[in-house]
N, C-alpha and C. Protein backbone atom coordinates (compact mmCIF):
# COMPACT_ATOMS: atom_id res chain seq x y z
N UNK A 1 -1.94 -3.57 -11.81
CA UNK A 1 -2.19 -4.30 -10.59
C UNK A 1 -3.60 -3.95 -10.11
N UNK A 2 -4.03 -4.77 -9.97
CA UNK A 2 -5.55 -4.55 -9.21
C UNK A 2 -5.61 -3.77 -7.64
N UNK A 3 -6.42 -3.15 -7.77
CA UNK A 3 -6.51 -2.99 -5.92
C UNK A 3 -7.65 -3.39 -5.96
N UNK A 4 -7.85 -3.49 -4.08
CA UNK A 4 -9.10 -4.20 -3.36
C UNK A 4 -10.56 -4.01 -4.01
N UNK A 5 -10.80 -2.44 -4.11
CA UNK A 5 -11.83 -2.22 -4.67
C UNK A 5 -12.47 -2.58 -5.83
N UNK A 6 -11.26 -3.48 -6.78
CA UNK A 6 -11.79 -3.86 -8.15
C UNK A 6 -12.66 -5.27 -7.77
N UNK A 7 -13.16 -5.34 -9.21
CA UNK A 7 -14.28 -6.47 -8.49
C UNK A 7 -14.23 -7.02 -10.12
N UNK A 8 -13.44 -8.14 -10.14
CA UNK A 8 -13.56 -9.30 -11.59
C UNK A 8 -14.81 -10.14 -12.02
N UNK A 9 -15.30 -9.79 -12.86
CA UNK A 9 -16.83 -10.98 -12.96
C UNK A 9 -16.32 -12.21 -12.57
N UNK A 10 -16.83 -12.83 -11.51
CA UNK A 10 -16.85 -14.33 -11.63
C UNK A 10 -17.79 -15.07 -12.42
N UNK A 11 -16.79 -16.11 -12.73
CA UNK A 11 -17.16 -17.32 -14.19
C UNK A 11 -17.13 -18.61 -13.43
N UNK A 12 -18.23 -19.08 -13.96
CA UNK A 12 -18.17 -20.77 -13.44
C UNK A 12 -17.31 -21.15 -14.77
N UNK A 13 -16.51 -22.38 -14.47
CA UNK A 13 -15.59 -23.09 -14.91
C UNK A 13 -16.21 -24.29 -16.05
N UNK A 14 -17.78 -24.74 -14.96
CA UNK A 14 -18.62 -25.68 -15.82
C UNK A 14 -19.04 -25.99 -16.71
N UNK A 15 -19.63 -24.35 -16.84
CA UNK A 15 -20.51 -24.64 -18.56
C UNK A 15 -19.43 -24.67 -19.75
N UNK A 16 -18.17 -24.16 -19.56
CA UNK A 16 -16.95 -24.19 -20.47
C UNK A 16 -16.67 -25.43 -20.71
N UNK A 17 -16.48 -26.46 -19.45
CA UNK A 17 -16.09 -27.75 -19.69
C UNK A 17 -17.17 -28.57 -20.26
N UNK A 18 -18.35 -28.21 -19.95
CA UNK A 18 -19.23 -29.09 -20.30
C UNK A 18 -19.55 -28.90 -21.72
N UNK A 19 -19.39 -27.58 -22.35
CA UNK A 19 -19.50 -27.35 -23.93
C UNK A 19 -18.67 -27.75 -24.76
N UNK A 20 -17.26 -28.03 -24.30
CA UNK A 20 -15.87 -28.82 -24.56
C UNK A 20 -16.22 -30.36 -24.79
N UNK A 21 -16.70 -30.90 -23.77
CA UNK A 21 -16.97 -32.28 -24.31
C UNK A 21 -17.82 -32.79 -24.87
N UNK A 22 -18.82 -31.76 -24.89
CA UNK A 22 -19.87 -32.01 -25.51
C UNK A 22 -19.60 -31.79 -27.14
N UNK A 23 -18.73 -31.35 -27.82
CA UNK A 23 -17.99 -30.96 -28.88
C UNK A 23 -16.77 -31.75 -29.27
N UNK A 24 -16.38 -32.34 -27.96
CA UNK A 24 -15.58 -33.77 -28.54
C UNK A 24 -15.99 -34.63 -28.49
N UNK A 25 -17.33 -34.94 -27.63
CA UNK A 25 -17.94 -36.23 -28.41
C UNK A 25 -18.79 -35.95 -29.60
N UNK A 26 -19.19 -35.43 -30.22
CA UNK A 26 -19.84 -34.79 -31.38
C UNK A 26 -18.73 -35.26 -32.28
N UNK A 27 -17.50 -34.63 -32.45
CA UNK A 27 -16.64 -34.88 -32.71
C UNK A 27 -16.14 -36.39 -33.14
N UNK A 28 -16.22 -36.89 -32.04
CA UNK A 28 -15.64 -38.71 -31.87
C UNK A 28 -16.74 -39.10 -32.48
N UNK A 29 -17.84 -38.95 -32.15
CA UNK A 29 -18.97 -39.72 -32.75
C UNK A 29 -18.94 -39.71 -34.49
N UNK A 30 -18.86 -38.43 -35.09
CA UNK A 30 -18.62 -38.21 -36.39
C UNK A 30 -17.37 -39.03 -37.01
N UNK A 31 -16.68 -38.93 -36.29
CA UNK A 31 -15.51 -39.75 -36.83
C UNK A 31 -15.81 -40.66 -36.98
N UNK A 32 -16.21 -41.98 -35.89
CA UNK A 32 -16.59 -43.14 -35.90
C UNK A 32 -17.77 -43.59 -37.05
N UNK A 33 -18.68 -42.70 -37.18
CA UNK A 33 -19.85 -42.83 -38.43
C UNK A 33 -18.85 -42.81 -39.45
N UNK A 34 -18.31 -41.50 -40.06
CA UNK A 34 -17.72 -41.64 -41.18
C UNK A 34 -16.80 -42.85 -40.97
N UNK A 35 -15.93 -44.05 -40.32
CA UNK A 35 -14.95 -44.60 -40.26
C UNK A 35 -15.74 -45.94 -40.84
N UNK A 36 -16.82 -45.82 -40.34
CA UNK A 36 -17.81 -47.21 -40.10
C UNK A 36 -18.86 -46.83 -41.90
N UNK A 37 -18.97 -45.67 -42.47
CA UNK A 37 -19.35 -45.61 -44.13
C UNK A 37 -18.32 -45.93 -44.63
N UNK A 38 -16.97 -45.65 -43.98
CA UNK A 38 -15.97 -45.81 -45.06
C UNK A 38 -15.87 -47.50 -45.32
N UNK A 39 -15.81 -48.36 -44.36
CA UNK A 39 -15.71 -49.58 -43.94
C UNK A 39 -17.21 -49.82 -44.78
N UNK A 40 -17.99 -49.58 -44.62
CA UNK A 40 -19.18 -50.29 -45.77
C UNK A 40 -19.28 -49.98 -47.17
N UNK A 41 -18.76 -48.81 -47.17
CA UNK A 41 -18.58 -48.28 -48.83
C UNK A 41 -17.54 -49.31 -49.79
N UNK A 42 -16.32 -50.11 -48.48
CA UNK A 42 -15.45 -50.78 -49.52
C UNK A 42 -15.88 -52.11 -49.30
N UNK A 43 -16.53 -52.37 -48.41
CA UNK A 43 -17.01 -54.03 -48.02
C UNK A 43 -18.70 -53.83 -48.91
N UNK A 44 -19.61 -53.40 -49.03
CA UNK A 44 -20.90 -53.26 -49.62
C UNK A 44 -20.78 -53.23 -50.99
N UNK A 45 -21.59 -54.07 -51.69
CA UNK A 45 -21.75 -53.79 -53.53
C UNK A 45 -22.71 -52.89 -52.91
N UNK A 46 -21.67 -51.62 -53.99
CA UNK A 46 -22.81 -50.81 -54.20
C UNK A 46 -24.09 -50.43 -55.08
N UNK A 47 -24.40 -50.91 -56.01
CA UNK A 47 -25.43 -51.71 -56.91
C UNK A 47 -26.27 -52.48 -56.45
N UNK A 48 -25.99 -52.50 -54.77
CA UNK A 48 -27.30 -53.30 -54.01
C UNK A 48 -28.56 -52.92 -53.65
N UNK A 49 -29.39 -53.63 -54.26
CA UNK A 49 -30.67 -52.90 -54.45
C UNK A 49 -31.36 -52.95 -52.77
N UNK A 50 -30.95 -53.50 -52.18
CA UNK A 50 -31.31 -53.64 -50.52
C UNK A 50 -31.57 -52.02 -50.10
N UNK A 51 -32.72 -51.90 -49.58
CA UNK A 51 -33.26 -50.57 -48.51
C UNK A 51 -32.20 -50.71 -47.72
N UNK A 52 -30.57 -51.33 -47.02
CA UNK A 52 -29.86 -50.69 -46.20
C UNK A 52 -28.79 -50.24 -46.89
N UNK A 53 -28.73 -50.38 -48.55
CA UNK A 53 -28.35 -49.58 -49.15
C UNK A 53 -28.46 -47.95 -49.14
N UNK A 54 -29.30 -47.37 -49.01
CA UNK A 54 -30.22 -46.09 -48.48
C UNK A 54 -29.51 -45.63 -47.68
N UNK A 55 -30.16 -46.81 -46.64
CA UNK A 55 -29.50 -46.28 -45.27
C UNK A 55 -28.40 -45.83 -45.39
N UNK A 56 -27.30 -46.62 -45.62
CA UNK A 56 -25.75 -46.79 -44.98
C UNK A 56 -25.51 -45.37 -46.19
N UNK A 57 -25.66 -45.38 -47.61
CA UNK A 57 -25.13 -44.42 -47.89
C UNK A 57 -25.84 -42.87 -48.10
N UNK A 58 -27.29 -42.53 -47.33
CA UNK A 58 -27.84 -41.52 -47.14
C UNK A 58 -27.69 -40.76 -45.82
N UNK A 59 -28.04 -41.64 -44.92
CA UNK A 59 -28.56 -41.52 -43.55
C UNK A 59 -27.24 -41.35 -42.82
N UNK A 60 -26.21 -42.18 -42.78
CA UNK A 60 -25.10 -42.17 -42.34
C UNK A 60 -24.10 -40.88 -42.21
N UNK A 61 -24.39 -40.74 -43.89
CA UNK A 61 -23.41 -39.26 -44.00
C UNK A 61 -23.98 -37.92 -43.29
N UNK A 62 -25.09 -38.13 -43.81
CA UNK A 62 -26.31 -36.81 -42.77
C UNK A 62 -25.77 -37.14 -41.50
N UNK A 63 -25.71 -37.81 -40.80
CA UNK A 63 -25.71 -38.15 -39.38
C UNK A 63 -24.01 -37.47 -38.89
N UNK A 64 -23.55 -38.19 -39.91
CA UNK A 64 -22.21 -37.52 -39.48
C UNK A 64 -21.62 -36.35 -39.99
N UNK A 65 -22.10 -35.57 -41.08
CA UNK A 65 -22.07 -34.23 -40.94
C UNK A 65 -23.05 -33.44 -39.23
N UNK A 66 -24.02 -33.75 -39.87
CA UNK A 66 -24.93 -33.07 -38.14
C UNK A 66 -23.87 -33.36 -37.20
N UNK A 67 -23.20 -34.49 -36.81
CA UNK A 67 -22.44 -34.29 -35.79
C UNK A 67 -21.17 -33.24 -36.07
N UNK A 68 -20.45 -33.85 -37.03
CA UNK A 68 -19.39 -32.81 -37.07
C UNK A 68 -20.05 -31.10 -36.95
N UNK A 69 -21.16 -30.83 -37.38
CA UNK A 69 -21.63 -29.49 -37.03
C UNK A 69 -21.72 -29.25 -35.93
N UNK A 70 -22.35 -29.94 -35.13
CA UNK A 70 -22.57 -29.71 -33.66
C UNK A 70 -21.13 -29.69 -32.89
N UNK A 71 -20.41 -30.61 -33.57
CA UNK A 71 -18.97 -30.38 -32.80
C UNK A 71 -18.43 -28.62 -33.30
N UNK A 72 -18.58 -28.28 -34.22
CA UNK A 72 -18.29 -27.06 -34.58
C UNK A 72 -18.81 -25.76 -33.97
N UNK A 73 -20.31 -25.89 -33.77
CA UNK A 73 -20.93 -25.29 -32.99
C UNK A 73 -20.31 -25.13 -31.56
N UNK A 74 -20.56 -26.47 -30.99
CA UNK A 74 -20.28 -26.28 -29.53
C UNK A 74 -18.84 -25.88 -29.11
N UNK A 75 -17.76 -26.00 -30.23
CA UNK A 75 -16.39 -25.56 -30.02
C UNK A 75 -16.62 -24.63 -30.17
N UNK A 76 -17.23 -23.32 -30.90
CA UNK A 76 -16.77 -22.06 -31.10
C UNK A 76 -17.65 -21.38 -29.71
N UNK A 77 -18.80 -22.20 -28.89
CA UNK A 77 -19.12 -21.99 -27.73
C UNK A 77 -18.29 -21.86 -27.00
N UNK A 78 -17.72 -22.90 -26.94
CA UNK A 78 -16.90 -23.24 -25.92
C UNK A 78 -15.36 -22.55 -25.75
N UNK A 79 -15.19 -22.01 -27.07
CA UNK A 79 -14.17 -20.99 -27.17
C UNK A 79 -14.34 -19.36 -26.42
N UNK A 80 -15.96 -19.49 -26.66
CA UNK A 80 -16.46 -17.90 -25.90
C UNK A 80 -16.49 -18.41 -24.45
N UNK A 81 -17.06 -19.06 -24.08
CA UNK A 81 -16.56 -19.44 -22.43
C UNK A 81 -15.53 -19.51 -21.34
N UNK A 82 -14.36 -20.08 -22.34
CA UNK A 82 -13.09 -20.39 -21.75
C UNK A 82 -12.42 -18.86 -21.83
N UNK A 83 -12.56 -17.84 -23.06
CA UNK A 83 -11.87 -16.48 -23.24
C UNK A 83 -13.03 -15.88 -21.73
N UNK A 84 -14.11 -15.63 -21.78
CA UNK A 84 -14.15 -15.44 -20.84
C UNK A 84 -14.01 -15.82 -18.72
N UNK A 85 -13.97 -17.08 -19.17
CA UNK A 85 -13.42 -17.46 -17.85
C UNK A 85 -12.06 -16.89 -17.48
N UNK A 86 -11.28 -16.85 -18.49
CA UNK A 86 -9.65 -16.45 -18.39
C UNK A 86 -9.77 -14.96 -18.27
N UNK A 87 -10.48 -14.05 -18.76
CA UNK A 87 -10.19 -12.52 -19.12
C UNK A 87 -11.52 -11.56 -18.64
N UNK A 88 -12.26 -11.75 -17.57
CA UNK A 88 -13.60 -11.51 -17.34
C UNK A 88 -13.56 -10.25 -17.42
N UNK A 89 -14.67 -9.30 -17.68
CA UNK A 89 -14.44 -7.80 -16.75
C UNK A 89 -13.87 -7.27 -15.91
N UNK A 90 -13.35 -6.20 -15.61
CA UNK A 90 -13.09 -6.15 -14.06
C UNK A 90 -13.70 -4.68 -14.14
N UNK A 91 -14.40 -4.41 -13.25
CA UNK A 91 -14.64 -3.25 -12.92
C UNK A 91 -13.98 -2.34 -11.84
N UNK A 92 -13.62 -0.97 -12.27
CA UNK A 92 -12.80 -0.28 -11.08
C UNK A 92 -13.77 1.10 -10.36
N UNK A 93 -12.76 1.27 -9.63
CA UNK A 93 -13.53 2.97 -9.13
C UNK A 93 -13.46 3.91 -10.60
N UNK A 94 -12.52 3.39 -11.37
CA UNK A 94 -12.22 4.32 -12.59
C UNK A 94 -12.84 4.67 -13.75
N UNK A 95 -13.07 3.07 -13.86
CA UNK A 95 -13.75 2.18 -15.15
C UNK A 95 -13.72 0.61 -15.06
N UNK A 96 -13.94 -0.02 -16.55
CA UNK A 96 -14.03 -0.91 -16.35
C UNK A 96 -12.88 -1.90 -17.45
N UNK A 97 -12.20 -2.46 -17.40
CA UNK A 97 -10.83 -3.54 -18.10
C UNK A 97 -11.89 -4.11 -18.65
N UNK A 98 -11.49 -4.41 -20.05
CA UNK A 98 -12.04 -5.19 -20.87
C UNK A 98 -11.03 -6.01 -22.04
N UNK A 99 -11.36 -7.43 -22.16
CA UNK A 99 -10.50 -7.89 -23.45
C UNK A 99 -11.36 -7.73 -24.14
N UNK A 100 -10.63 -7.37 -25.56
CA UNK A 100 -11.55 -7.27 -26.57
C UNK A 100 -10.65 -8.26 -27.94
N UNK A 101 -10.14 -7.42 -28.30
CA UNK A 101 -9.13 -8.36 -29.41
C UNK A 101 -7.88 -8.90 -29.00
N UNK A 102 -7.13 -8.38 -27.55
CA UNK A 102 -6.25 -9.13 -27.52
C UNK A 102 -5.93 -10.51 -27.46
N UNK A 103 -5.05 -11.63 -27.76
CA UNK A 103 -5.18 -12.91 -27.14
C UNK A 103 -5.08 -13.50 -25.24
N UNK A 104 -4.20 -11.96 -25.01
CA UNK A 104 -4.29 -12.54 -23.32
C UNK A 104 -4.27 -11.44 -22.99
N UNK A 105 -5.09 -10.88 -21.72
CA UNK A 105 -4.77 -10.20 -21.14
C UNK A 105 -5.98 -9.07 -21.33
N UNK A 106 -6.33 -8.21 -21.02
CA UNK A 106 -7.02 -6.84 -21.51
C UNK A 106 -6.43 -5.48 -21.93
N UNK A 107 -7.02 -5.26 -23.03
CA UNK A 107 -6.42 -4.28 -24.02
C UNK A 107 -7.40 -2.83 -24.11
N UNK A 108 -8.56 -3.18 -23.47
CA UNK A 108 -9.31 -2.04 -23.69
C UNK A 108 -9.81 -1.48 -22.03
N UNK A 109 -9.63 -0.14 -21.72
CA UNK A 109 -9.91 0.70 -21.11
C UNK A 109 -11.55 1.27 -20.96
N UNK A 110 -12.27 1.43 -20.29
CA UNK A 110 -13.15 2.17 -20.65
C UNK A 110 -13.63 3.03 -19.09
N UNK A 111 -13.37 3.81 -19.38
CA UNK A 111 -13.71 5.24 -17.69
C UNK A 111 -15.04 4.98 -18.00
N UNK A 112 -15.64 5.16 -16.68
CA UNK A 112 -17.08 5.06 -16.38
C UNK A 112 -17.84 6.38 -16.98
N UNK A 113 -16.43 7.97 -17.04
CA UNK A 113 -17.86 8.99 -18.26
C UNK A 113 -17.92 8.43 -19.33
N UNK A 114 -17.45 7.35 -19.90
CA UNK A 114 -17.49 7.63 -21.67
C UNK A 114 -18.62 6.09 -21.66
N UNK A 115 -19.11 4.92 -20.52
CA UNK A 115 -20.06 4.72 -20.32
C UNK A 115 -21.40 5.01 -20.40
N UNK A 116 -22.25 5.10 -21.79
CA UNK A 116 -23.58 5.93 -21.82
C UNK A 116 -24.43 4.92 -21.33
N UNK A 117 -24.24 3.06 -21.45
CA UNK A 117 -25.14 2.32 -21.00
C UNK A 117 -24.53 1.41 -20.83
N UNK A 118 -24.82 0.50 -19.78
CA UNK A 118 -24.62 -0.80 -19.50
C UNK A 118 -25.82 -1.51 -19.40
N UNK A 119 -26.17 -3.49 -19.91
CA UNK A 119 -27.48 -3.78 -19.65
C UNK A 119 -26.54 -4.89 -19.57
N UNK A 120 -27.49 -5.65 -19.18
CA UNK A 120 -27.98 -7.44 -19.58
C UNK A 120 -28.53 -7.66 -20.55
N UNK A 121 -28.70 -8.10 -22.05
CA UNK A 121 -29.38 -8.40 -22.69
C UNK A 121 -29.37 -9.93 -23.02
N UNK A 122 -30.50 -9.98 -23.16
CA UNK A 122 -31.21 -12.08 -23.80
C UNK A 122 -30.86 -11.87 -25.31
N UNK A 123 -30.13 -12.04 -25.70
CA UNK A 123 -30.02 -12.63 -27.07
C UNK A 123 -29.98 -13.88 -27.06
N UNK A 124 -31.01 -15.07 -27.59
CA UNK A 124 -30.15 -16.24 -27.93
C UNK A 124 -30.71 -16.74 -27.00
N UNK A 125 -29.57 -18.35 -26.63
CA UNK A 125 -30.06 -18.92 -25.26
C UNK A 125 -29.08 -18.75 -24.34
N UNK A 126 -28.43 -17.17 -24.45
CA UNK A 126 -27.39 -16.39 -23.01
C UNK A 126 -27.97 -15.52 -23.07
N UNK A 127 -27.59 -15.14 -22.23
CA UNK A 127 -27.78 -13.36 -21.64
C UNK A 127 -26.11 -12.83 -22.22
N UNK A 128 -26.28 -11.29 -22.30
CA UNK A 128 -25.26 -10.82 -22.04
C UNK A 128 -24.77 -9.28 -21.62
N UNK A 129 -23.83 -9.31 -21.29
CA UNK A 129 -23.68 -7.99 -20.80
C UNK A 129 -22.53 -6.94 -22.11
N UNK A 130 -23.89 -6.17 -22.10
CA UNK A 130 -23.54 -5.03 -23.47
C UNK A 130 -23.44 -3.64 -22.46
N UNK A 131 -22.00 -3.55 -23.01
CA UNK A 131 -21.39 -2.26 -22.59
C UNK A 131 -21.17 -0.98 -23.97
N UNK A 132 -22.42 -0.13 -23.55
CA UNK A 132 -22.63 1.14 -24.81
C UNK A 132 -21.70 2.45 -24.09
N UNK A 133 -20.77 2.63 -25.45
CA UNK A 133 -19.36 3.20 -25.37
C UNK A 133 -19.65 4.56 -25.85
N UNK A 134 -19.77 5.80 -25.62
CA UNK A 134 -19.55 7.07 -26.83
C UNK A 134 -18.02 6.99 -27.26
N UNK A 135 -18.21 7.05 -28.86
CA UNK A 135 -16.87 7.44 -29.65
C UNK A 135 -16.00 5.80 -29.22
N UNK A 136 -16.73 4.97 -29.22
CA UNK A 136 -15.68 3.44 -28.98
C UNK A 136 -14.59 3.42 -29.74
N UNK A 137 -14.33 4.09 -31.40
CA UNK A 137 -13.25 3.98 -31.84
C UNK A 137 -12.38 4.51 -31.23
N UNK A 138 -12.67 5.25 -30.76
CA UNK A 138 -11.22 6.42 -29.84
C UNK A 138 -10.96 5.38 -29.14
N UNK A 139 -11.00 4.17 -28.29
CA UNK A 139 -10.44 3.73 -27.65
C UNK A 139 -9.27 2.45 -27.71
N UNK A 140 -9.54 2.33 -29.06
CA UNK A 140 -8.93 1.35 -29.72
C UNK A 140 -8.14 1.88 -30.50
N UNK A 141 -7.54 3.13 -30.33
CA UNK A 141 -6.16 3.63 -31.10
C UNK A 141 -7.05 4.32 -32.40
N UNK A 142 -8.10 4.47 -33.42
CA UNK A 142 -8.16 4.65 -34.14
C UNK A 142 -7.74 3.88 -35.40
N UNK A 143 -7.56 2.28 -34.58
CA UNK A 143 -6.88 1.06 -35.92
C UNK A 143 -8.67 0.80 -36.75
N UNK A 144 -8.26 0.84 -38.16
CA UNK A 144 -9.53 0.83 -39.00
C UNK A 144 -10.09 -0.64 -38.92
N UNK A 145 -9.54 -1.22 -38.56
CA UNK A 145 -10.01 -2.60 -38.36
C UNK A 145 -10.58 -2.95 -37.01
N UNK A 146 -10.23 -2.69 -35.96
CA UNK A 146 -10.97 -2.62 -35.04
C UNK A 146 -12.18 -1.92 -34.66
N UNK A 147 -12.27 -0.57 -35.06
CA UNK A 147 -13.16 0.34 -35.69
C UNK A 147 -14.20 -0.35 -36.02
N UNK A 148 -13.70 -1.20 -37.40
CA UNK A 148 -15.13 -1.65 -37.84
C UNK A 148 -15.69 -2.75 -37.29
N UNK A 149 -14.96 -4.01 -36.13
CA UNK A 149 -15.42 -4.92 -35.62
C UNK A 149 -15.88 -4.05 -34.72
N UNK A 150 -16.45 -3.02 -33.72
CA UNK A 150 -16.75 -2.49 -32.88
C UNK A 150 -17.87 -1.82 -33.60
N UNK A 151 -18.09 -1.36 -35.02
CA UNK A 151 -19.38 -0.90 -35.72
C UNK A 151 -19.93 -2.21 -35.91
N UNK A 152 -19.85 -3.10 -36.36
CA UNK A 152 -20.48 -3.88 -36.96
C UNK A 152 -20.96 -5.00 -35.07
N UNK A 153 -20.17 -4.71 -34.49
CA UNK A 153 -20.94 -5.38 -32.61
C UNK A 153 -22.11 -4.23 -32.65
N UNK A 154 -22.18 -3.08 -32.62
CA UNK A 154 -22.49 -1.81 -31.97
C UNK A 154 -24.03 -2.30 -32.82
N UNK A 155 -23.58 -2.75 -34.02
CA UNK A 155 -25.30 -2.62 -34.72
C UNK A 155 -25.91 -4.06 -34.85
N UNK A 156 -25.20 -5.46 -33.99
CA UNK A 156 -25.96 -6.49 -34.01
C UNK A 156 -26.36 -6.26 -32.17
N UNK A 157 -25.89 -5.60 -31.41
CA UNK A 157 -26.23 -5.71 -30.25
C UNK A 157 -26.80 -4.00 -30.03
N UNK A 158 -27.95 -3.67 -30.55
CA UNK A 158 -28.27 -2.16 -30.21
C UNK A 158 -27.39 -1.09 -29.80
N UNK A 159 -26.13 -0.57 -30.19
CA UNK A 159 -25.57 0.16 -29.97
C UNK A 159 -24.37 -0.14 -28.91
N UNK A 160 -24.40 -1.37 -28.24
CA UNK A 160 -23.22 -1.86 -27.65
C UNK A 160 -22.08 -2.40 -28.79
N UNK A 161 -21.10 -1.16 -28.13
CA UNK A 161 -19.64 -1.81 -29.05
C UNK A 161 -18.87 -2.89 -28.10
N UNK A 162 -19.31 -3.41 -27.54
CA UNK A 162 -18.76 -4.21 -26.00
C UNK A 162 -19.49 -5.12 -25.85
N UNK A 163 -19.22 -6.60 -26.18
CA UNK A 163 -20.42 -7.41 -25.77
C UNK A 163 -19.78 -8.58 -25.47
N UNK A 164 -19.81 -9.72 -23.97
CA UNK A 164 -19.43 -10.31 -23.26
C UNK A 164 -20.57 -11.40 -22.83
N UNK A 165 -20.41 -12.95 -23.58
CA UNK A 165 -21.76 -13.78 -22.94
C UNK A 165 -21.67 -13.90 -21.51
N UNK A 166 -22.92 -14.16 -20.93
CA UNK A 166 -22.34 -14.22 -19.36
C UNK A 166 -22.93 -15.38 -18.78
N UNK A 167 -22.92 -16.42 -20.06
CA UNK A 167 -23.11 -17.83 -19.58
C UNK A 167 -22.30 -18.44 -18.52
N UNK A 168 -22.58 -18.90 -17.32
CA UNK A 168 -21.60 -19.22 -16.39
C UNK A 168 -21.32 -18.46 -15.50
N UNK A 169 -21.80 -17.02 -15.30
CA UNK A 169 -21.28 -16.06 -14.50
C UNK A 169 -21.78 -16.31 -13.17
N UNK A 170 -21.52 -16.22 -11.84
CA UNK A 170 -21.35 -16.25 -10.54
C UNK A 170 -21.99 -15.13 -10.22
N UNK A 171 -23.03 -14.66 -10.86
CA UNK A 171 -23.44 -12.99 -10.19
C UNK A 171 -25.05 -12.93 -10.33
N UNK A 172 -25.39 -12.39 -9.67
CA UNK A 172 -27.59 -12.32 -10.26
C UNK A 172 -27.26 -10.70 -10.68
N UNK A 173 -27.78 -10.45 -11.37
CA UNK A 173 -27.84 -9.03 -11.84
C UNK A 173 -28.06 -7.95 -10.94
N UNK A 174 -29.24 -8.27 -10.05
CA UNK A 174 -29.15 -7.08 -9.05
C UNK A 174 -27.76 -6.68 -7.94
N UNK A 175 -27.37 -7.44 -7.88
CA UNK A 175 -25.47 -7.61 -7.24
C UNK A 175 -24.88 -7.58 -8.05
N UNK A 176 -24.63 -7.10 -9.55
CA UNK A 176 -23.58 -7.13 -10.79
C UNK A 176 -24.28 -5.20 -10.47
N UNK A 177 -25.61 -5.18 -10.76
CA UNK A 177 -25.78 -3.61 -10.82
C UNK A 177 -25.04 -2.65 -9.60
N UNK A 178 -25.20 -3.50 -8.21
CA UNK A 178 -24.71 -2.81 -6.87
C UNK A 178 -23.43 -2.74 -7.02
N UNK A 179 -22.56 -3.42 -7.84
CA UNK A 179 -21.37 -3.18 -7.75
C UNK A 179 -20.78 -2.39 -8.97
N UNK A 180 -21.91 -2.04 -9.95
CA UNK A 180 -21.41 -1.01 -11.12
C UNK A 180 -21.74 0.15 -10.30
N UNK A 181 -22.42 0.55 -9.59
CA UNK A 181 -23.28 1.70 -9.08
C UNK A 181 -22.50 2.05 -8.05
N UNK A 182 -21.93 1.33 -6.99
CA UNK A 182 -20.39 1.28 -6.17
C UNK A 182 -19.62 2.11 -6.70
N UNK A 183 -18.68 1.13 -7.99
CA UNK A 183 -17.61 1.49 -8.17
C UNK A 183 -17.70 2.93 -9.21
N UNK A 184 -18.55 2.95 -9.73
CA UNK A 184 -18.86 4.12 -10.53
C UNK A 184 -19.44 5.37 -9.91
N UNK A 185 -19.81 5.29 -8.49
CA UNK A 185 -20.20 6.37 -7.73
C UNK A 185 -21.32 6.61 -8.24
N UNK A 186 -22.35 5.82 -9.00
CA UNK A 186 -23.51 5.83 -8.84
C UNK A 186 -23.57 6.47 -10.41
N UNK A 187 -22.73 7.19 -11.28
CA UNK A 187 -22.53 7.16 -12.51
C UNK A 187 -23.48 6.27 -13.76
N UNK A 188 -23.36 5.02 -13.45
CA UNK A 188 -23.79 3.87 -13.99
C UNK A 188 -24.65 3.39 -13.99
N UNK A 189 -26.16 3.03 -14.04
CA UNK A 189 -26.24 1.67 -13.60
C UNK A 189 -26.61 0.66 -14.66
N UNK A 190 -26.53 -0.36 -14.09
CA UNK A 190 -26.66 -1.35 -14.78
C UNK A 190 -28.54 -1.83 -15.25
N UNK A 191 -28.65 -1.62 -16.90
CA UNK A 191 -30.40 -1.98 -16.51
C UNK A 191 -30.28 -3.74 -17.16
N UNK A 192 -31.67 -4.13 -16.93
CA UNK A 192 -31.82 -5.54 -16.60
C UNK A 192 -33.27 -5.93 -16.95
């Protein structure tokens, strides 16, 4: 149960929805290209020496792979958005709740001593917030598989075994730091 003092990252709702449709029309659009080659591939001699020969069977398929990619892309976006809209941080006087592998809910613990760093980092075109753990396997039971998804985060994000996009987030950093520095009794802070 939460008490008062905890403080949940707020998530805008937007950029989730807006990466969602933007991935089903990608989506629809690809379909419709491939529906509309398939429809010329059986109506077109193909032995037609016509330049929209080219077209219809070069240009078309490119077009609708690129889309189906982009639909792929923007879904697995849009998958990191929505997990975090549903499961944000929460930070306590204690530590801080984190999902990590579970499907609902938060599974990982982390007390503010075993906190060596917290930042914001720009990777990409998000920011994010990388939480650097001492001994992160200890916190995950010692399962060898989690272990190694937490080595292999730890060395694409500088030593953060904890890493959370914070596309959409409701917070400016200098008010995300005041409230690590709060609840952590000054333990923490957040750099930026």
């Amino acid at each position: 149960m939460e008490q008062k003092s905890d403080f949940r990252l707020p998530v805008a709702a937007a950029p989730a929805y807006l990466t969602a449709t933007v991935a089903a029309v990608s989506a629809a659009g690809a379909f419709i290209v491939m529906v509309l080659v398939g429809y010329l591939l059986v109506t077109m001699d193909r032995l037609s020496g016509e330049p929209v020969t080219t077209l219809v069977f070069v240009f078309f398929p490119v077009l609708a792979f690129g889309l189906l990619a982009s639909a792929v892309v923007m879904a697995l976006l849009a998958r990191g958005e929505f997990r975090l809209m549903r499961n944000p941080p929460v930070f306590t006087a204690d530590g801080v709740r984190l999902r990590v592998f579970a499907h609902r809910g938060y599974d990982v613990f982390v007390p503010w001593e075993r906190v060596s760093r917290m930042r914001i980092a720009d990777r990409g075109p998000r920011p994010f917030l990388a939480v650097d753990v001492a001994r992160a396997e200890e916190l995950v039971g010692h399962d060898p598989g989690k272990a190694e998804r937490l080595r292999r985060t730890a060395e694409r994000f500088e030593g953060a075994a904890f890493v959370y996009g914070l596309r959409g987030a409701l917070i400016h950093a200098e008010d995300l730091d005041a409230v690590v520095g709060r609840l952590s009794g000054g333990a923490v802070a957040l750099d930026y």
